[in-house]
C-alpha atoms as a PDB file:
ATOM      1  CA  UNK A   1     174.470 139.402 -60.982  1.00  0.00           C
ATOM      2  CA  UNK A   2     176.469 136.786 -59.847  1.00  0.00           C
ATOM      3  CA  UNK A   3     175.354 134.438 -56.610  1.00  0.00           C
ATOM      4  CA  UNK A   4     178.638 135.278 -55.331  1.00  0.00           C
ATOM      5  CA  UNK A   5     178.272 138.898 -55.144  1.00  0.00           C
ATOM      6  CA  UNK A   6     174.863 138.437 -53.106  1.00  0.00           C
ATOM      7  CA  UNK A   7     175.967 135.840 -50.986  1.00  0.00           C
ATOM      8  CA  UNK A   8     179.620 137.105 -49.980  1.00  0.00           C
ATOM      9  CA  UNK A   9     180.518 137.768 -46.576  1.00  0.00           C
ATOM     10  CA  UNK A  10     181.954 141.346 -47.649  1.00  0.00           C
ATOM     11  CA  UNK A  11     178.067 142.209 -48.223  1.00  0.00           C
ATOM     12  CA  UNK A  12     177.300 145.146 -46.614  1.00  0.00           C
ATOM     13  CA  UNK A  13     174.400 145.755 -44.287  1.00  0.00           C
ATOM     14  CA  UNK A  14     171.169 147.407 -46.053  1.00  0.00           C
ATOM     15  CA  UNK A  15     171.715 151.071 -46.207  1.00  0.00           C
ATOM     16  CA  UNK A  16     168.754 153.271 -47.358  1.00  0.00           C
ATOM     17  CA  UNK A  17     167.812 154.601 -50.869  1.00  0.00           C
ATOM     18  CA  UNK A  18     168.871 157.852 -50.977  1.00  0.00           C
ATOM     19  CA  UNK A  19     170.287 160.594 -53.133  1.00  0.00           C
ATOM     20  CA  UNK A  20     172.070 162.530 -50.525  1.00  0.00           C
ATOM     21  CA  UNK A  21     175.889 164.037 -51.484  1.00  0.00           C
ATOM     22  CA  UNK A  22     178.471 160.911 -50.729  1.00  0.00           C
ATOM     23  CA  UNK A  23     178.710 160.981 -46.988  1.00  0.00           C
ATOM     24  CA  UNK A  24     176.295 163.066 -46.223  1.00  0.00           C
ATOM     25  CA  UNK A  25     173.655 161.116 -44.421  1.00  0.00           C
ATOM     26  CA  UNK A  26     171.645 164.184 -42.645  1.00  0.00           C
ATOM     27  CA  UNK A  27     169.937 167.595 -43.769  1.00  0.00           C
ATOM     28  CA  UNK A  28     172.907 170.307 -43.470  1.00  0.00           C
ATOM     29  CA  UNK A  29     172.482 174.076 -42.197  1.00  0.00           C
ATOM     30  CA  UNK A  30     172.952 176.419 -44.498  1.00  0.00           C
ATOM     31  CA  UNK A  31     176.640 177.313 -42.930  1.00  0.00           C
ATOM     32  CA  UNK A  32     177.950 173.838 -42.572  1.00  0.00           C
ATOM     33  CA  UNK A  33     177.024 173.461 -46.880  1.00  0.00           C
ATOM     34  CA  UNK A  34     179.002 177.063 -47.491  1.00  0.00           C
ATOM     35  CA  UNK A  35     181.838 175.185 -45.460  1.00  0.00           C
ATOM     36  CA  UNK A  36     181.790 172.228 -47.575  1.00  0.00           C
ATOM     37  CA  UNK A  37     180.695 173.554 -50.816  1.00  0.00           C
ATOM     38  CA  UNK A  38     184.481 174.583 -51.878  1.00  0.00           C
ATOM     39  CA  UNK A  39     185.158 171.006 -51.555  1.00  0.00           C
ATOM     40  CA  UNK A  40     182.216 169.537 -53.495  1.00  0.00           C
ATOM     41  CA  UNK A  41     184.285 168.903 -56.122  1.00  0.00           C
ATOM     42  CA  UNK A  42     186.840 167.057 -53.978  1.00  0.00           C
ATOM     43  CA  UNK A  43     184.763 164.669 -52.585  1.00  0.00           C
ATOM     44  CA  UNK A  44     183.492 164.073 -55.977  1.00  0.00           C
ATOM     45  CA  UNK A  45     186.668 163.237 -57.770  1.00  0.00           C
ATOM     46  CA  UNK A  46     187.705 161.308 -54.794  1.00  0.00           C
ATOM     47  CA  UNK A  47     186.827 157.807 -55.942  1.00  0.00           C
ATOM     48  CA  UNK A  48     188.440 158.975 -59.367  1.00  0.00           C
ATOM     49  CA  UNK A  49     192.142 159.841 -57.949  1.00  0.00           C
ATOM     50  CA  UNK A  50     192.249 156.778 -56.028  1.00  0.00           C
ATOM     51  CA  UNK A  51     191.500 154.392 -59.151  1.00  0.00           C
ATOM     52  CA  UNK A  52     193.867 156.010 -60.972  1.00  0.00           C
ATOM     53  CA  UNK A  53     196.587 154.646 -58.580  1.00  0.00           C
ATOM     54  CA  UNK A  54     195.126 151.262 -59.149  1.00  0.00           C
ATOM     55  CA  UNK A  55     197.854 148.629 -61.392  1.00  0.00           C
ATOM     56  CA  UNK A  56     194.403 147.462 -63.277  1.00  0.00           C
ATOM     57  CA  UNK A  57     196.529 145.005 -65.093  1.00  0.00           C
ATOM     58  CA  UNK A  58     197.386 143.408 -61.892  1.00  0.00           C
ATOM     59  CA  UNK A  59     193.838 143.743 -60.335  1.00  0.00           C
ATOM     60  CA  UNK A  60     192.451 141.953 -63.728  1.00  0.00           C
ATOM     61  CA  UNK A  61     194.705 139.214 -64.820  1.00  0.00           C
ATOM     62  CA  UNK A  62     192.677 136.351 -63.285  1.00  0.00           C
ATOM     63  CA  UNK A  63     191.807 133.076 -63.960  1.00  0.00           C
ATOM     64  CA  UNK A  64     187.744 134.021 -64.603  1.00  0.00           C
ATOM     65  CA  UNK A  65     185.634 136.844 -63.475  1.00  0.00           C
ATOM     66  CA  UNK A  66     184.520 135.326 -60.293  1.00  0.00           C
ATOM     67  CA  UNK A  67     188.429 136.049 -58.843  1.00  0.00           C
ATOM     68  CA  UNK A  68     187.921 139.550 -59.962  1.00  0.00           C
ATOM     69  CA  UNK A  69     185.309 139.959 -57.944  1.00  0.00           C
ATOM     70  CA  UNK A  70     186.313 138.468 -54.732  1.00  0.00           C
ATOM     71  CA  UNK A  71     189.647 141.143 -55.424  1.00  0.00           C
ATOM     72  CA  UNK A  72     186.774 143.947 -55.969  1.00  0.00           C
ATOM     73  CA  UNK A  73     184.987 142.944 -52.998  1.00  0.00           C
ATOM     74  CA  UNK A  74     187.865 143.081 -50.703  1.00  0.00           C
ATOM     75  CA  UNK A  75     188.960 146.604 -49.552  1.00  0.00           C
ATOM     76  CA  UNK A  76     187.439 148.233 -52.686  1.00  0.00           C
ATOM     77  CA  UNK A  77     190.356 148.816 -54.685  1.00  0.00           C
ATOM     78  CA  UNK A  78     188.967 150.947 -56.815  1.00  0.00           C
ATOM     79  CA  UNK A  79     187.076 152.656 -55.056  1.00  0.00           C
ATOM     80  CA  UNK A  80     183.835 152.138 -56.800  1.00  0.00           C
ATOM     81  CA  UNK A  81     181.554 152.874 -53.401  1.00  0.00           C
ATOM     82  CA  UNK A  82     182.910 156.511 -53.535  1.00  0.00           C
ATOM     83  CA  UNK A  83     181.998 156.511 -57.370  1.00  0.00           C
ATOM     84  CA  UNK A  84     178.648 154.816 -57.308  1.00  0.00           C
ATOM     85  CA  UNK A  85     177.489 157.593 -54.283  1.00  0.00           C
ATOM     86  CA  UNK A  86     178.369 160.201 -56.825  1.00  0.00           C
ATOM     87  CA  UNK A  87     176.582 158.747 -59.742  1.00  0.00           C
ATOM     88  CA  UNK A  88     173.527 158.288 -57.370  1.00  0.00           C
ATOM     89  CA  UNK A  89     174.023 162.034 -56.618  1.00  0.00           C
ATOM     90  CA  UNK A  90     174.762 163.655 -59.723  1.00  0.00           C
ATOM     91  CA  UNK A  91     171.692 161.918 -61.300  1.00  0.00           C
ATOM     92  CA  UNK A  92     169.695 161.716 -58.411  1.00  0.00           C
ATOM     93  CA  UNK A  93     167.717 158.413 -58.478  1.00  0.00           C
ATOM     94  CA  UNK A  94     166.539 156.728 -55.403  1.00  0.00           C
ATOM     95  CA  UNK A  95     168.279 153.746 -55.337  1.00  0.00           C
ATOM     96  CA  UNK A  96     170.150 151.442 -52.523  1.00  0.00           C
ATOM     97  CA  UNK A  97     173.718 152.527 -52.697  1.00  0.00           C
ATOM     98  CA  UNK A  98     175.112 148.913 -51.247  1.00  0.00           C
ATOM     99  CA  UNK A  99     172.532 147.224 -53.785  1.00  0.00           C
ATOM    100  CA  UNK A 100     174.350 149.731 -56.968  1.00  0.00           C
ATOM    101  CA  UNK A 101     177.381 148.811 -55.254  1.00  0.00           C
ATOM    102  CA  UNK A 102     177.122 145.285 -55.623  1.00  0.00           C
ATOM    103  CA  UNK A 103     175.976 145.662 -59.172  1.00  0.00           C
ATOM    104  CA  UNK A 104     178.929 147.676 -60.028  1.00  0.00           C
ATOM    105  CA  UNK A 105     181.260 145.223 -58.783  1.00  0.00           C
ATOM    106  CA  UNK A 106     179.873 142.450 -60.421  1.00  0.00           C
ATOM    107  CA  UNK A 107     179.761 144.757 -63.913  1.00  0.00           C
ATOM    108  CA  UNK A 108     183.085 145.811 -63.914  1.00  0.00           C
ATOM    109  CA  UNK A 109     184.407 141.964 -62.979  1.00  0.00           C
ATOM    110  CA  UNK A 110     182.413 140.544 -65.919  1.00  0.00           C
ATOM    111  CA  UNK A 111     184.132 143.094 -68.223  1.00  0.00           C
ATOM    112  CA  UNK A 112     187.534 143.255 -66.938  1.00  0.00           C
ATOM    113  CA  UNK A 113     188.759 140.485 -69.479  1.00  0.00           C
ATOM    114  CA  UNK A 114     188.095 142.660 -72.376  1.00  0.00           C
ATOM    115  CA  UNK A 115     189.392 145.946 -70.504  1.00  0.00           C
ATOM    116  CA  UNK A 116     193.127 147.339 -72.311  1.00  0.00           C
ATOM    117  CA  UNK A 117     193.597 150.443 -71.298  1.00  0.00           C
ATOM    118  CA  UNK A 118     191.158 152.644 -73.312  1.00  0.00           C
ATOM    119  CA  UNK A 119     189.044 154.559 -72.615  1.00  0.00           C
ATOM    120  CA  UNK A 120     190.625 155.724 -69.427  1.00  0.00           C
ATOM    121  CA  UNK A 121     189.930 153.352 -66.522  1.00  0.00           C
ATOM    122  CA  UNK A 122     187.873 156.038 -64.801  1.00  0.00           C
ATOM    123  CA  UNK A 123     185.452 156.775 -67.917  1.00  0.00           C
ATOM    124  CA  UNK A 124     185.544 153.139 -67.918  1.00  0.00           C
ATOM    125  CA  UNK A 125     184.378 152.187 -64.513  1.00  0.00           C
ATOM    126  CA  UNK A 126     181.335 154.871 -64.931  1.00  0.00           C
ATOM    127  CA  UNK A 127     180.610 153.145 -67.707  1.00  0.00           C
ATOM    128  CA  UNK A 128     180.091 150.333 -65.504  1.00  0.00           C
ATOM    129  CA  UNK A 129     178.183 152.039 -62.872  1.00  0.00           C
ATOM    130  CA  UNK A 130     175.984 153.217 -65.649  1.00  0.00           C
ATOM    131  CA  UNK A 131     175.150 149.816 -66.770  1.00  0.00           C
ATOM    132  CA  UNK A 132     174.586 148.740 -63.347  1.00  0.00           C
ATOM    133  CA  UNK A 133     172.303 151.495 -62.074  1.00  0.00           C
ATOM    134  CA  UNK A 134     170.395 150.651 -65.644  1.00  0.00           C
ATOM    135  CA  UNK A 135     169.928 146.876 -64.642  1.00  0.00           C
ATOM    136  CA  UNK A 136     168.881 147.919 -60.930  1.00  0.00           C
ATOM    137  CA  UNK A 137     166.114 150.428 -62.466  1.00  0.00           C
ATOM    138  CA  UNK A 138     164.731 148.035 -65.231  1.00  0.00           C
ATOM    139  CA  UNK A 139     164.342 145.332 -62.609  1.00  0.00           C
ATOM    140  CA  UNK A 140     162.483 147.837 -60.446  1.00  0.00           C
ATOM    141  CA  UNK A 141     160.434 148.902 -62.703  1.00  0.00           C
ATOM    142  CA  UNK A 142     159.606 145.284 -64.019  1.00  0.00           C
ATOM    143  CA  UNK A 143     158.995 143.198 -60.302  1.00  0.00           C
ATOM    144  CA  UNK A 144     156.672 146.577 -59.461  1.00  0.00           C
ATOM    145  CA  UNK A 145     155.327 146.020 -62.936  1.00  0.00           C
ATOM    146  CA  UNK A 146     154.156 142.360 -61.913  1.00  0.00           C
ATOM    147  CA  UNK A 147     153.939 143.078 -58.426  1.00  0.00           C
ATOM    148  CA  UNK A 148     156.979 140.662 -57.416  1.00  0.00           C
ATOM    149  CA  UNK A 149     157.127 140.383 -53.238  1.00  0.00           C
ATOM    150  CA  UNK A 150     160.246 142.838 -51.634  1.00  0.00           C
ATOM    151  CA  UNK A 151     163.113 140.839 -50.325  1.00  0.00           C
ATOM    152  CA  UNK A 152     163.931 140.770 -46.993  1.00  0.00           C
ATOM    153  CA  UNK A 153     167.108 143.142 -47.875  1.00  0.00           C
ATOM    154  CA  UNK A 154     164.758 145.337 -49.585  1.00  0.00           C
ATOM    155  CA  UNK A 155     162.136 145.680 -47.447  1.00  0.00           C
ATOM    156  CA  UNK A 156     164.823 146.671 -44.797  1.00  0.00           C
ATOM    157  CA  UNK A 157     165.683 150.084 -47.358  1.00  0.00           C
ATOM    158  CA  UNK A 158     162.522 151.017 -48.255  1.00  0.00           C
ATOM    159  CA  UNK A 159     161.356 150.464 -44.826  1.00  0.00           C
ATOM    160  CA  UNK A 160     163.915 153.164 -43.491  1.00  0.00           C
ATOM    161  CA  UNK A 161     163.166 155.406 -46.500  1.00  0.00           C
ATOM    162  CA  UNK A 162     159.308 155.257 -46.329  1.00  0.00           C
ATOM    163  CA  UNK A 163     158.644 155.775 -42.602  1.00  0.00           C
ATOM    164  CA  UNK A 164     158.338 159.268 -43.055  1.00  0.00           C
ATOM    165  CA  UNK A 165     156.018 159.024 -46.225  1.00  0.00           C
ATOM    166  CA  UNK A 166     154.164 156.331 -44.587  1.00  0.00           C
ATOM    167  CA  UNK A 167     154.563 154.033 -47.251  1.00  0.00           C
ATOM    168  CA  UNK A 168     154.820 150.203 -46.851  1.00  0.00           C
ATOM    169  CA  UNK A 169     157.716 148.726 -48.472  1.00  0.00           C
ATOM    170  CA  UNK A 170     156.158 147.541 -51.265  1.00  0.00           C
ATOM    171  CA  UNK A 171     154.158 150.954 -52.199  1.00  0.00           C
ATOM    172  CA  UNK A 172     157.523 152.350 -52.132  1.00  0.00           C
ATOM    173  CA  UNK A 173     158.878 150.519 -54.147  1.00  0.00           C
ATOM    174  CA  UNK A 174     156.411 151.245 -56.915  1.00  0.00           C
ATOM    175  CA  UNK A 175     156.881 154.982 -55.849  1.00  0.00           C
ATOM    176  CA  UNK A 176     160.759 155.009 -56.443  1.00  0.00           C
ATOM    177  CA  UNK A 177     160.032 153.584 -59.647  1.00  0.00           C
ATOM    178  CA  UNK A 178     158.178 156.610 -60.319  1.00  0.00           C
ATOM    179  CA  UNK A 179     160.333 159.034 -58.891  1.00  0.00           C
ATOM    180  CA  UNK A 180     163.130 157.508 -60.834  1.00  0.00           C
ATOM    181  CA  UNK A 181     161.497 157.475 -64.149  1.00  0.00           C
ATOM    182  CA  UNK A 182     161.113 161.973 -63.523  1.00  0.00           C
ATOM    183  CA  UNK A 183     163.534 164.142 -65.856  1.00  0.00           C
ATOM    184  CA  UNK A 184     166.265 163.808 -63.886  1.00  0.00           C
ATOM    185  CA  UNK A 185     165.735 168.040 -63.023  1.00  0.00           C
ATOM    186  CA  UNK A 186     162.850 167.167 -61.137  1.00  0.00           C
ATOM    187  CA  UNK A 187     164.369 164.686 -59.537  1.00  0.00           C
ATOM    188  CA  UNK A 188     167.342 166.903 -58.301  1.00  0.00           C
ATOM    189  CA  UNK A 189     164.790 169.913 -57.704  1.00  0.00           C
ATOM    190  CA  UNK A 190     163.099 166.999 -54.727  1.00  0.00           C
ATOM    191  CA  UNK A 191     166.288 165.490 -53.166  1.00  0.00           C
ATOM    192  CA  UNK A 192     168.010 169.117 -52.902  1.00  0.00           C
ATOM    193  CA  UNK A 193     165.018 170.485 -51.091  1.00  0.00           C
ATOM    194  CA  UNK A 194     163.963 167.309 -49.123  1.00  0.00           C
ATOM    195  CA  UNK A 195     166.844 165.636 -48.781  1.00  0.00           C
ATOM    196  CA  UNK A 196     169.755 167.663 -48.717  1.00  0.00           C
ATOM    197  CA  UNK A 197     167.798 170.554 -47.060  1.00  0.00           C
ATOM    198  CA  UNK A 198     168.749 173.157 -49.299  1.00  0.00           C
ATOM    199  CA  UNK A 199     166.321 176.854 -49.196  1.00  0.00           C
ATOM    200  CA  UNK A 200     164.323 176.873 -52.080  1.00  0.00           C
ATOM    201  CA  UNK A 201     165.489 180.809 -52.843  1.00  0.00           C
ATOM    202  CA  UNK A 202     169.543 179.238 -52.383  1.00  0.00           C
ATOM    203  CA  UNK A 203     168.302 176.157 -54.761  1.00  0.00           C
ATOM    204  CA  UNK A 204     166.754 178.371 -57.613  1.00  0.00           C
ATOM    205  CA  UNK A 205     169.345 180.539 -58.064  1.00  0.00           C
ATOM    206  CA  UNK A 206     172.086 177.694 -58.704  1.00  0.00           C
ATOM    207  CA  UNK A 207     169.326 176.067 -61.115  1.00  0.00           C
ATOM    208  CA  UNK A 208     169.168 179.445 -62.631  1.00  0.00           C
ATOM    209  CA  UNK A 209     165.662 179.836 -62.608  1.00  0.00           C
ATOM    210  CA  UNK A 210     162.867 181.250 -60.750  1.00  0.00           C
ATOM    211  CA  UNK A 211     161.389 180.213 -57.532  1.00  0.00           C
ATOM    212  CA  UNK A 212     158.189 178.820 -58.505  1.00  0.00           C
ATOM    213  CA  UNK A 213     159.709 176.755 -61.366  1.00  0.00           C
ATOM    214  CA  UNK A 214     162.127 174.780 -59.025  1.00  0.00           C
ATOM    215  CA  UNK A 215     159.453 174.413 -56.478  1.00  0.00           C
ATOM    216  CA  UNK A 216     156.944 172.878 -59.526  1.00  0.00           C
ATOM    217  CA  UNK A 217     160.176 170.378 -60.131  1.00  0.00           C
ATOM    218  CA  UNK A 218     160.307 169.242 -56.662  1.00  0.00           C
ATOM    219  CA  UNK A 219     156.454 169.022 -56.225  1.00  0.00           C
ATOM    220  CA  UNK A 220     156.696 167.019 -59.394  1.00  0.00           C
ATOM    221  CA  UNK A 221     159.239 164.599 -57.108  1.00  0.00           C
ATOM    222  CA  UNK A 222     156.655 164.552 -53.968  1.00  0.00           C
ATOM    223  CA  UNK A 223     153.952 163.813 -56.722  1.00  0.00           C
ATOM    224  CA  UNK A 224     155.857 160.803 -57.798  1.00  0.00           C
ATOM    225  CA  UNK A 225     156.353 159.433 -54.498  1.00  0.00           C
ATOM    226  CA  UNK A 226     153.216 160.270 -52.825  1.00  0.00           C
ATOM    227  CA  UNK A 227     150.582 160.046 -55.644  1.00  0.00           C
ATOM    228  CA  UNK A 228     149.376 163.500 -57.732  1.00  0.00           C
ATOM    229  CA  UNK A 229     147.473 166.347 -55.453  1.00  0.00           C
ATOM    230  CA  UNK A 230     143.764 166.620 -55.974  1.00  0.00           C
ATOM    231  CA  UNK A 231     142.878 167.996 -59.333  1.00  0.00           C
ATOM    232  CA  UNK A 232     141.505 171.185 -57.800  1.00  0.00           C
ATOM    233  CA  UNK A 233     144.581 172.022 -55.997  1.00  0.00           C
ATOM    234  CA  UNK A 234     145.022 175.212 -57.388  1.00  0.00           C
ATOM    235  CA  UNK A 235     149.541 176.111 -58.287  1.00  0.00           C
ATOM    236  CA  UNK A 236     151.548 178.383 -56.438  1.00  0.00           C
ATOM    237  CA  UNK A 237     151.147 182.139 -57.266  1.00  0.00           C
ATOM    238  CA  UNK A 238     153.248 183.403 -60.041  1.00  0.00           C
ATOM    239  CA  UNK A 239     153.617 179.805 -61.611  1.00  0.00           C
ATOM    240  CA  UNK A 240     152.586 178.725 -65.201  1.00  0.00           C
ATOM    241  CA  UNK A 241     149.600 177.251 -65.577  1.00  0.00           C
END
């Protein structure tokens, strides 16, 4: 990623990992997700009905990438923080929104010189979340790999995420990398139940399954984050063995 994009003064402050709905930053009751479910989709789609109303042309005809970015950077005009909260949602990885944020802008600037027109620019800029939430988790998994010190930025996320696991920032680190790394149904399974504070009974039936099986996903989630349970901790009741 470009120095530029690190360094800017548009940077935002460290927000935490998380794989929470966009704009949902607390566990919901049961009646205020009923209210919003009908506009799940909505906020979803958001991101994509505002960069459809973007002039790309004009936002990319620069002189090099590095003016693309500073016209990313400012105001968002394509509204790629709305976009890169619903990637982190619908695939559920633990990762620093601002951090995929930052990626993504630097991405899509790097590729907006060979950008004309097809595929659609909003297949396009998921494209270019995709590849940036793919650099993010192969550099995570590689400096816990080596054991590479945390940033001060970093430390600051995983500080706010791991206070209630009582993990340092550097074991959580390693831990995300773990959790990431699940099928991404176990990973969902965790962050609905943990994170989004969904009943296990309302969570199984959307999955479609029974629930045992959706509480084995999310334990699979905890596992990941907190380390396996004792070999003679014997499964839930009704569970495959």
């Amino acid at each position: 990623m470009s120095s530029s994009a690190s360094s800017s003064s548009h940077e935002p402050k460290p927000s935490p990992a998380t794989c929470a709905r966009p704009s949902e930053g607390s566990t919901e009751s049961a009646r205020n997700r009923s209210a919003r479910s009908a506009g799940k989709s909505e906020a979803l789609t958001s991101g994509k009905r505002e960069a459809s109303n973007v002039d790309w042309r004009v936002l990319f005809a620069a002189a090099d990438s590095r003016e693309v970015l500073t016209r990313l950077m400012h105001d968002d005009p394509l509204a790629l923080r709305g976009r890169v909260a619903a990637r982190l949602f619908q695939r559920s990885y633990l990762l620093d929104v601002d951090r995929a944020l930052l990626r993504s802008f630097a991405r899509t600037a790097r590729a907006a010189d060979g950008y004309r027109g097809n595929p659609p620019l909003e297949t396009w800029l998921d494209e270019r979340i995709d590849e940036a939430l793919a650099d993010l988790l192969t550099e995570d998994h590689e400096a816990a790999r080596v054991g590479a010190p945390v940033d001060e930025r970093q430390a600051a996320v995983f500080a706010t995420l791991g206070r209630p696991l009582g993990l340092d920032p550097v074991a959580l680190r390693s831990a995300c990398v773990a959790f990431n790394r699940l099928a991404v149904g176990d990973r969902a399974a965790y962050c609905a139940l943990a994170i989004r504070g969904h009943s296990l009974d309302e969570l199984a039936h959307e999955r479609g399954e029974t629930a045992t099986d959706t509480a084995r996903a999310a334990r699979r989630g905890l596992d990941a984050l907190l380390g396996p349970a004792p070999a003679h901790e014997e499964p839930p009741k009704g569970g495959r063995t």
